[in-house]
PDB file of N, CA and C in Angstrom:
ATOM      1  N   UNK A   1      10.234  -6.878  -3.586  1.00  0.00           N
ATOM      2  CA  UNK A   1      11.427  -7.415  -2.973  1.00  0.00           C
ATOM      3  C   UNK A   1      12.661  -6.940  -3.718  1.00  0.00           C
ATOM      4  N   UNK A   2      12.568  -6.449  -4.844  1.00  0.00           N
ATOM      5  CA  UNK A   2      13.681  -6.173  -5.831  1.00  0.00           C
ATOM      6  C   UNK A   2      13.819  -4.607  -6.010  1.00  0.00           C
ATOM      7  N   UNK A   3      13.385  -4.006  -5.408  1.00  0.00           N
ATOM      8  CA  UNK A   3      13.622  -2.718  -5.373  1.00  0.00           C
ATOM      9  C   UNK A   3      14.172  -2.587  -3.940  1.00  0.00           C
ATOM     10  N   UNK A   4      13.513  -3.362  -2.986  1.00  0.00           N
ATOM     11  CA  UNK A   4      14.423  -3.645  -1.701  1.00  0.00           C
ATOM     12  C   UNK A   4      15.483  -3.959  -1.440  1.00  0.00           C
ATOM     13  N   UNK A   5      15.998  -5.073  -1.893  1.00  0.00           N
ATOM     14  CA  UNK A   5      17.238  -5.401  -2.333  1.00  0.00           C
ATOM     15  C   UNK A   5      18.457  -4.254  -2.353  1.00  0.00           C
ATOM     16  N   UNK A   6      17.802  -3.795  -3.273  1.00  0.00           N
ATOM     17  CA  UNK A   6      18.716  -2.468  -4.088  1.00  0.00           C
ATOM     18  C   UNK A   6      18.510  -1.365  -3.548  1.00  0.00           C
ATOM     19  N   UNK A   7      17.845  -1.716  -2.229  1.00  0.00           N
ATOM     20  CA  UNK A   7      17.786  -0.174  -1.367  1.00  0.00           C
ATOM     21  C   UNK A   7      16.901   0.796  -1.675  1.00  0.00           C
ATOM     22  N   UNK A   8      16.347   0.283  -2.464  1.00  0.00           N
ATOM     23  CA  UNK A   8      14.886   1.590  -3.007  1.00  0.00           C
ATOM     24  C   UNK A   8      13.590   1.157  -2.400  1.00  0.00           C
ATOM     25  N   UNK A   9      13.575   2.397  -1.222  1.00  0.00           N
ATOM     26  CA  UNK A   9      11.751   1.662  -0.689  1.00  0.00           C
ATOM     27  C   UNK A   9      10.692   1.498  -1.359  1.00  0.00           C
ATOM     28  N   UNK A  10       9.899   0.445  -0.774  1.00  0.00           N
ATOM     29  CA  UNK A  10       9.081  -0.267  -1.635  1.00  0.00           C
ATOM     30  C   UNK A  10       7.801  -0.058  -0.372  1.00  0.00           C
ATOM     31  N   UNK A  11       6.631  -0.387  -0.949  1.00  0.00           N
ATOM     32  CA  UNK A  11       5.436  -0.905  -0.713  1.00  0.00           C
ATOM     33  C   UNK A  11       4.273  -0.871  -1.725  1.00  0.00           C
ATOM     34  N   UNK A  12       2.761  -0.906  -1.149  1.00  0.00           N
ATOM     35  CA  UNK A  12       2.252  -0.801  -2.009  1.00  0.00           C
ATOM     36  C   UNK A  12       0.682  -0.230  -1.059  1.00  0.00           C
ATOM     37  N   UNK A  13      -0.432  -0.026  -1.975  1.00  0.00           N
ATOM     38  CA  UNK A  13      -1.326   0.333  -1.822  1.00  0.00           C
ATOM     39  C   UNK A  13      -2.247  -1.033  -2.568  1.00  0.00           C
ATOM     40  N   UNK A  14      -3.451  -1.067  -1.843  1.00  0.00           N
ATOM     41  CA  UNK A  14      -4.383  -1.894  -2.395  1.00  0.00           C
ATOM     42  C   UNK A  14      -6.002  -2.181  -1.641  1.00  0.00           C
ATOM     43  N   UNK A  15      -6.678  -2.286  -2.022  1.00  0.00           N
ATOM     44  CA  UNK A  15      -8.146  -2.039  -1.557  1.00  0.00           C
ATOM     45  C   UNK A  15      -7.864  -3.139  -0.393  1.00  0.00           C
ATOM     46  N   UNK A  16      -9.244  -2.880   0.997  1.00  0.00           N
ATOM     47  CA  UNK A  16      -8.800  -3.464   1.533  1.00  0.00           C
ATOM     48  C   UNK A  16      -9.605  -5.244   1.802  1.00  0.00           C
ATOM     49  N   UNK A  17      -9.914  -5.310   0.103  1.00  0.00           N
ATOM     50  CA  UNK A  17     -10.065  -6.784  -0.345  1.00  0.00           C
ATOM     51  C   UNK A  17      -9.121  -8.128  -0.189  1.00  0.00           C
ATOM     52  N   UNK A  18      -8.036  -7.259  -0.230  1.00  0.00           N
ATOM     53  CA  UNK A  18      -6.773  -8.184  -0.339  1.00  0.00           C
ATOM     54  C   UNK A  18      -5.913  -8.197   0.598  1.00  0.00           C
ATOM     55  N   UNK A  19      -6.505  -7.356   1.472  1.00  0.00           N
ATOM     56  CA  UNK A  19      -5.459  -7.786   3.083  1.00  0.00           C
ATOM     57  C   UNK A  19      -5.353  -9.543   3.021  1.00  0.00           C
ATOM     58  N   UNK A  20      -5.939 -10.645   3.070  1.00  0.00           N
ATOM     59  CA  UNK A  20      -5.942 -11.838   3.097  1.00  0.00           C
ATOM     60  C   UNK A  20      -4.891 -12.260   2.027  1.00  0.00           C
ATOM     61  N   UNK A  21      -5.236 -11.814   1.230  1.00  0.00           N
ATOM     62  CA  UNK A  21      -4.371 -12.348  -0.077  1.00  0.00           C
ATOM     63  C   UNK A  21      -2.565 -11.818   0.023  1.00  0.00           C
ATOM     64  N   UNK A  22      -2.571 -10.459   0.666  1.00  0.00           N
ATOM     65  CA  UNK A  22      -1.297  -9.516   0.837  1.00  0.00           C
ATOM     66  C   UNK A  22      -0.399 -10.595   2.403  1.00  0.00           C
ATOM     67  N   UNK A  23      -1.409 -10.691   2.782  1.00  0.00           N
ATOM     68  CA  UNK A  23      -0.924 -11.641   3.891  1.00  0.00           C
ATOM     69  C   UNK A  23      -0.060 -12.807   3.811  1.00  0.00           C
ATOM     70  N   UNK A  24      -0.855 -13.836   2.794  1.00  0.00           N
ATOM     71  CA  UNK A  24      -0.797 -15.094   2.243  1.00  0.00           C
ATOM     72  C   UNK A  24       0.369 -15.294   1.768  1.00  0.00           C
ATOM     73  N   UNK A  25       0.595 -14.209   0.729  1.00  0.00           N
ATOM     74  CA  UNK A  25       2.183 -13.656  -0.373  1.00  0.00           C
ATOM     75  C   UNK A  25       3.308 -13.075   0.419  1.00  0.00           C
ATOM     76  N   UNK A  26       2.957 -12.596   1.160  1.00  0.00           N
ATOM     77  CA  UNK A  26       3.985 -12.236   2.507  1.00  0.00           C
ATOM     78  C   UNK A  26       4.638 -12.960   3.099  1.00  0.00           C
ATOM     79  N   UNK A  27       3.843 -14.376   3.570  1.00  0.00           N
ATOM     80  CA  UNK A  27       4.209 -15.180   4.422  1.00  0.00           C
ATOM     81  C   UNK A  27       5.085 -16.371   3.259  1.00  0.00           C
ATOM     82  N   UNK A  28       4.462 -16.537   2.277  1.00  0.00           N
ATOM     83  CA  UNK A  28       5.136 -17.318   1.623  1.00  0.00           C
ATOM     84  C   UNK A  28       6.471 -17.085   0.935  1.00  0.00           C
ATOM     85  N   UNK A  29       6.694 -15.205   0.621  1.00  0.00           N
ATOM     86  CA  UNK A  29       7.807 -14.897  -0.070  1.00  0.00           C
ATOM     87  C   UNK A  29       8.974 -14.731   0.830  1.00  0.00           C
ATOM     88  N   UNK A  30       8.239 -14.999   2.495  1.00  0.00           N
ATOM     89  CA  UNK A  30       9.218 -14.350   3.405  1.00  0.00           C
ATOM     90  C   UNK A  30       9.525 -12.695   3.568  1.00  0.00           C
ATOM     91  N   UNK A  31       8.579 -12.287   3.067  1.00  0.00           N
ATOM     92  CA  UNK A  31       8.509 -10.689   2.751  1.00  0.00           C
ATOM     93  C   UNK A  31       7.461  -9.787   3.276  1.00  0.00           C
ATOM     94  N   UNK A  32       8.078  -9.069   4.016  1.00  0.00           N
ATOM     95  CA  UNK A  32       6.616  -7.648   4.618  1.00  0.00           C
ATOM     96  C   UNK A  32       6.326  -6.723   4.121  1.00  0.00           C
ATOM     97  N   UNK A  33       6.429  -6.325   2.721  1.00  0.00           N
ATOM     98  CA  UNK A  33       6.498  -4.912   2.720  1.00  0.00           C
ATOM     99  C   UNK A  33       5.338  -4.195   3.172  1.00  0.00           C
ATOM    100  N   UNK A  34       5.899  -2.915   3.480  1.00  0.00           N
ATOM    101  CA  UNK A  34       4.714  -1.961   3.621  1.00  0.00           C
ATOM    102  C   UNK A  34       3.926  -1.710   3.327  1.00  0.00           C
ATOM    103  N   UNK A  35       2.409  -1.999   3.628  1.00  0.00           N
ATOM    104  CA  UNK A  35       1.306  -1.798   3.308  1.00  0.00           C
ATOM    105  C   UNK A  35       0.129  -0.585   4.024  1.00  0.00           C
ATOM    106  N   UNK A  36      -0.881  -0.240   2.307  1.00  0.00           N
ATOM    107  CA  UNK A  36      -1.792   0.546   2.799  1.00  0.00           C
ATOM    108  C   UNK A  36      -2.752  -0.021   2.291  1.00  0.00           C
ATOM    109  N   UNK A  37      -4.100  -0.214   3.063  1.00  0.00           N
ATOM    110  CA  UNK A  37      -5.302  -0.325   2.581  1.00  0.00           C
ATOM    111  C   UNK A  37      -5.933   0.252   2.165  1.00  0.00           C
ATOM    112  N   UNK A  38      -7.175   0.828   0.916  1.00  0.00           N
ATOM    113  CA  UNK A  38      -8.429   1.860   1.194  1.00  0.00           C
ATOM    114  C   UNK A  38      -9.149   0.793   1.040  1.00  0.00           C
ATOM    115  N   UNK A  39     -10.694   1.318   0.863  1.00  0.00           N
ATOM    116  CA  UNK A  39     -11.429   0.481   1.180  1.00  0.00           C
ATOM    117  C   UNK A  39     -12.251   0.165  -0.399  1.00  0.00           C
ATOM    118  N   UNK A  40     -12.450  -0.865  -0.068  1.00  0.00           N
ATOM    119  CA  UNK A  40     -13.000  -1.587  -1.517  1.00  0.00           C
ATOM    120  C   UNK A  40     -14.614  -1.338  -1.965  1.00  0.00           C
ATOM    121  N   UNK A  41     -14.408  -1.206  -2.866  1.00  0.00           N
ATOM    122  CA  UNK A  41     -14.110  -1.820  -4.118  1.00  0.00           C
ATOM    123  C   UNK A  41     -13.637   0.021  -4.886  1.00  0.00           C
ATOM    124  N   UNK A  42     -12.701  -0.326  -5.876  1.00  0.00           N
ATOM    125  CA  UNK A  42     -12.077   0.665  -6.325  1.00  0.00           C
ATOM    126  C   UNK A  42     -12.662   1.444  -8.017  1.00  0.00           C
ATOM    127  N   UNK A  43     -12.700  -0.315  -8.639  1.00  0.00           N
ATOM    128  CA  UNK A  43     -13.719   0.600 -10.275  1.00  0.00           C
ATOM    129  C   UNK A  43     -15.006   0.948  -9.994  1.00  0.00           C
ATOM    130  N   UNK A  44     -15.384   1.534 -10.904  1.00  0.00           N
ATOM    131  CA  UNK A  44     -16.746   2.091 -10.994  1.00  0.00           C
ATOM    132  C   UNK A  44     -17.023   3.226  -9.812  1.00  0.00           C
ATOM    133  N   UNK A  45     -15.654   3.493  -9.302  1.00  0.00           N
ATOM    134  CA  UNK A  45     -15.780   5.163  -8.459  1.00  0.00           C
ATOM    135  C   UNK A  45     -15.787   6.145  -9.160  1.00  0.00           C
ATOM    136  N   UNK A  46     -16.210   7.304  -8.902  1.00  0.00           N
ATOM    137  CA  UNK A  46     -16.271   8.549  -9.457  1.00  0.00           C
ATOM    138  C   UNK A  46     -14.751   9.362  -9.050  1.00  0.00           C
ATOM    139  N   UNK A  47     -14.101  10.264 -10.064  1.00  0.00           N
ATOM    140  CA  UNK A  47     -13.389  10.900  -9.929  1.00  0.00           C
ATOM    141  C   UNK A  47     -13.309  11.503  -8.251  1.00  0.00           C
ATOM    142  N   UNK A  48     -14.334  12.283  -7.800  1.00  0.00           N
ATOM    143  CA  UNK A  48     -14.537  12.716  -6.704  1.00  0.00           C
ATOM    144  C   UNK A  48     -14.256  12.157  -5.233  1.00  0.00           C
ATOM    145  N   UNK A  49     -14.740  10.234  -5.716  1.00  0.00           N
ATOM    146  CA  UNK A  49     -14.861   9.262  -4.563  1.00  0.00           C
ATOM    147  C   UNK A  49     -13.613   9.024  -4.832  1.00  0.00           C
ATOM    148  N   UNK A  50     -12.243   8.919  -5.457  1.00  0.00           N
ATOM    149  CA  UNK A  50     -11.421   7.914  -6.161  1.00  0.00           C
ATOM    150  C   UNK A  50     -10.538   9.586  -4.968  1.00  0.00           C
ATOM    151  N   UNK A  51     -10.396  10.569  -5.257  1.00  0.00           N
ATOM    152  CA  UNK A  51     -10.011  11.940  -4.316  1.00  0.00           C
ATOM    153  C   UNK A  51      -9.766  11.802  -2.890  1.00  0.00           C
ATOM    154  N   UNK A  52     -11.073  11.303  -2.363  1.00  0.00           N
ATOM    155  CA  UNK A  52     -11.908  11.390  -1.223  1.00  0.00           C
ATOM    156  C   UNK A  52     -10.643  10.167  -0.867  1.00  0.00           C
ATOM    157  N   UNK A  53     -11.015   9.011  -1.365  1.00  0.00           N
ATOM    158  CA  UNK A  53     -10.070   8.011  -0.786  1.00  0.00           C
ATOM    159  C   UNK A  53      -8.280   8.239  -1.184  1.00  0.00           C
ATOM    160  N   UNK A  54      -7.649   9.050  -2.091  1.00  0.00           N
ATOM    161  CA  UNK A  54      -6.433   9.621  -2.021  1.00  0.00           C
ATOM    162  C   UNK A  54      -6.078  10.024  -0.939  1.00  0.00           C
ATOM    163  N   UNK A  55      -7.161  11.068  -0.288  1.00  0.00           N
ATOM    164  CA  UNK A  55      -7.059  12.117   0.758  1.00  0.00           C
ATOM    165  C   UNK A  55      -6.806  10.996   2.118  1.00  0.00           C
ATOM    166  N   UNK A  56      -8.029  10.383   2.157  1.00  0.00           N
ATOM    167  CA  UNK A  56      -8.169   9.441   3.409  1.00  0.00           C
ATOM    168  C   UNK A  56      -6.619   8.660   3.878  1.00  0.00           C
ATOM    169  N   UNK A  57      -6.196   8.147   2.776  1.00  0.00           N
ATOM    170  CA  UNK A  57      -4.871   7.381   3.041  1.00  0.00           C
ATOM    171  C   UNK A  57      -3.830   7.976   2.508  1.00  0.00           C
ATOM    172  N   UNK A  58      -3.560   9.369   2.788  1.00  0.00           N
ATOM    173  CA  UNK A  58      -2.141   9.732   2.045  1.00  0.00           C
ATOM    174  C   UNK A  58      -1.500  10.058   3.243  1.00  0.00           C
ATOM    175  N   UNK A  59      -1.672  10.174   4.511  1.00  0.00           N
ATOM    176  CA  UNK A  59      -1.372  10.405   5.934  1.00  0.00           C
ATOM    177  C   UNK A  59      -0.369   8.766   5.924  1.00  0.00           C
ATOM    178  N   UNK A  60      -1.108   7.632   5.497  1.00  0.00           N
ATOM    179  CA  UNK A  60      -0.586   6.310   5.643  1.00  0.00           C
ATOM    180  C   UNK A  60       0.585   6.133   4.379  1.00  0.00           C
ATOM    181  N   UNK A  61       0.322   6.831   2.912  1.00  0.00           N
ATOM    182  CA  UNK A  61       0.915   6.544   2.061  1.00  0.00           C
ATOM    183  C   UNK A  61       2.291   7.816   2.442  1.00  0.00           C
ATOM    184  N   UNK A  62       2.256   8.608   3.509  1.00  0.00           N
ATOM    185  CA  UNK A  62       3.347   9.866   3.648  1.00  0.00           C
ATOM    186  C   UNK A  62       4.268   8.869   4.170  1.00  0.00           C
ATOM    187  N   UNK A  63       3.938   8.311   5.590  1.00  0.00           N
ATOM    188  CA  UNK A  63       4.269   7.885   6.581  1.00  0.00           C
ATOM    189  C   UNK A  63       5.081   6.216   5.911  1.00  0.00           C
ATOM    190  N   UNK A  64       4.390   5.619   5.245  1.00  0.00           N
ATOM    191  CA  UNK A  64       5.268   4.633   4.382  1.00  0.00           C
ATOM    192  C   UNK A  64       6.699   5.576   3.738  1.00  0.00           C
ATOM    193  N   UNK A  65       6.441   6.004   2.999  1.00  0.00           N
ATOM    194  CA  UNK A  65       7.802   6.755   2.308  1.00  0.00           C
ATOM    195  C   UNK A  65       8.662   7.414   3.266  1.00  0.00           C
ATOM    196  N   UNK A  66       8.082   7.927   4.423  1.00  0.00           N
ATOM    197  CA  UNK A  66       9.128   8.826   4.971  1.00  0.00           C
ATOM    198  C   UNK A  66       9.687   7.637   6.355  1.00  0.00           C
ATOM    199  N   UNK A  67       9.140   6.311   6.023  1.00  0.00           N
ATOM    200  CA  UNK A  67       9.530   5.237   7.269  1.00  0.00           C
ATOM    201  C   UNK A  67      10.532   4.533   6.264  1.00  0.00           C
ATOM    202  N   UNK A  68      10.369   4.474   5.263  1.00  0.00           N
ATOM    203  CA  UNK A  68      11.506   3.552   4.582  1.00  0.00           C
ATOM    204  C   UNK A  68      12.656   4.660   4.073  1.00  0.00           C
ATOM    205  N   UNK A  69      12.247   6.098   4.295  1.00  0.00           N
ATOM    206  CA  UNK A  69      13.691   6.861   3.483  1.00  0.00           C
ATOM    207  C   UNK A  69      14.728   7.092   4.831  1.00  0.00           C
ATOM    208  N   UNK A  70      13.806   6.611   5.872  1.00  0.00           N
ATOM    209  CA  UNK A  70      14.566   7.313   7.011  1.00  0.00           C
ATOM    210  C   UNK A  70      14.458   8.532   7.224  1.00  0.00           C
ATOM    211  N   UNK A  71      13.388   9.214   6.950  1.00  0.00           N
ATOM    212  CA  UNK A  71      13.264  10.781   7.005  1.00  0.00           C
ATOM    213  C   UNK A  71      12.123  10.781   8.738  1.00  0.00           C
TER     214      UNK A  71
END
């Protein structure tokens, strides 16, 4: 919310364990930011798998940055 404020886009990335929880904090802070999911669980991945899921959601993580720069 504080980088928002100040005009610097914000969101975040997070497994998609915590959609419920991202929800919950949303509704209570009065706040949406932009969200991406991958899919859970995140430790105990291998370099390779940890890639694989970079790749999968960077189409979603482009599209966040270039929706909040106005590009």
């Amino acid at each position: 919310m504080d980088l928002e404020s100040r005009g610097i886009p914000g969101g975040f990335v997070a497994s998609d364990e915590f959609v419920q929880a991202a929800a919950a904090q949303a509704e209570s802070l009065g706040f949406d930011p932009y969200k991406v999911f991958v899919e859970h669980p995140i430790q105990d991945r291998t370099d390779e798998e940890m890639q694989d899921l970079a790749e999968r959601a960077f189409e979603d993580v482009l599209a966040m940055i270039l929706d909040k720069t106005g590009k």
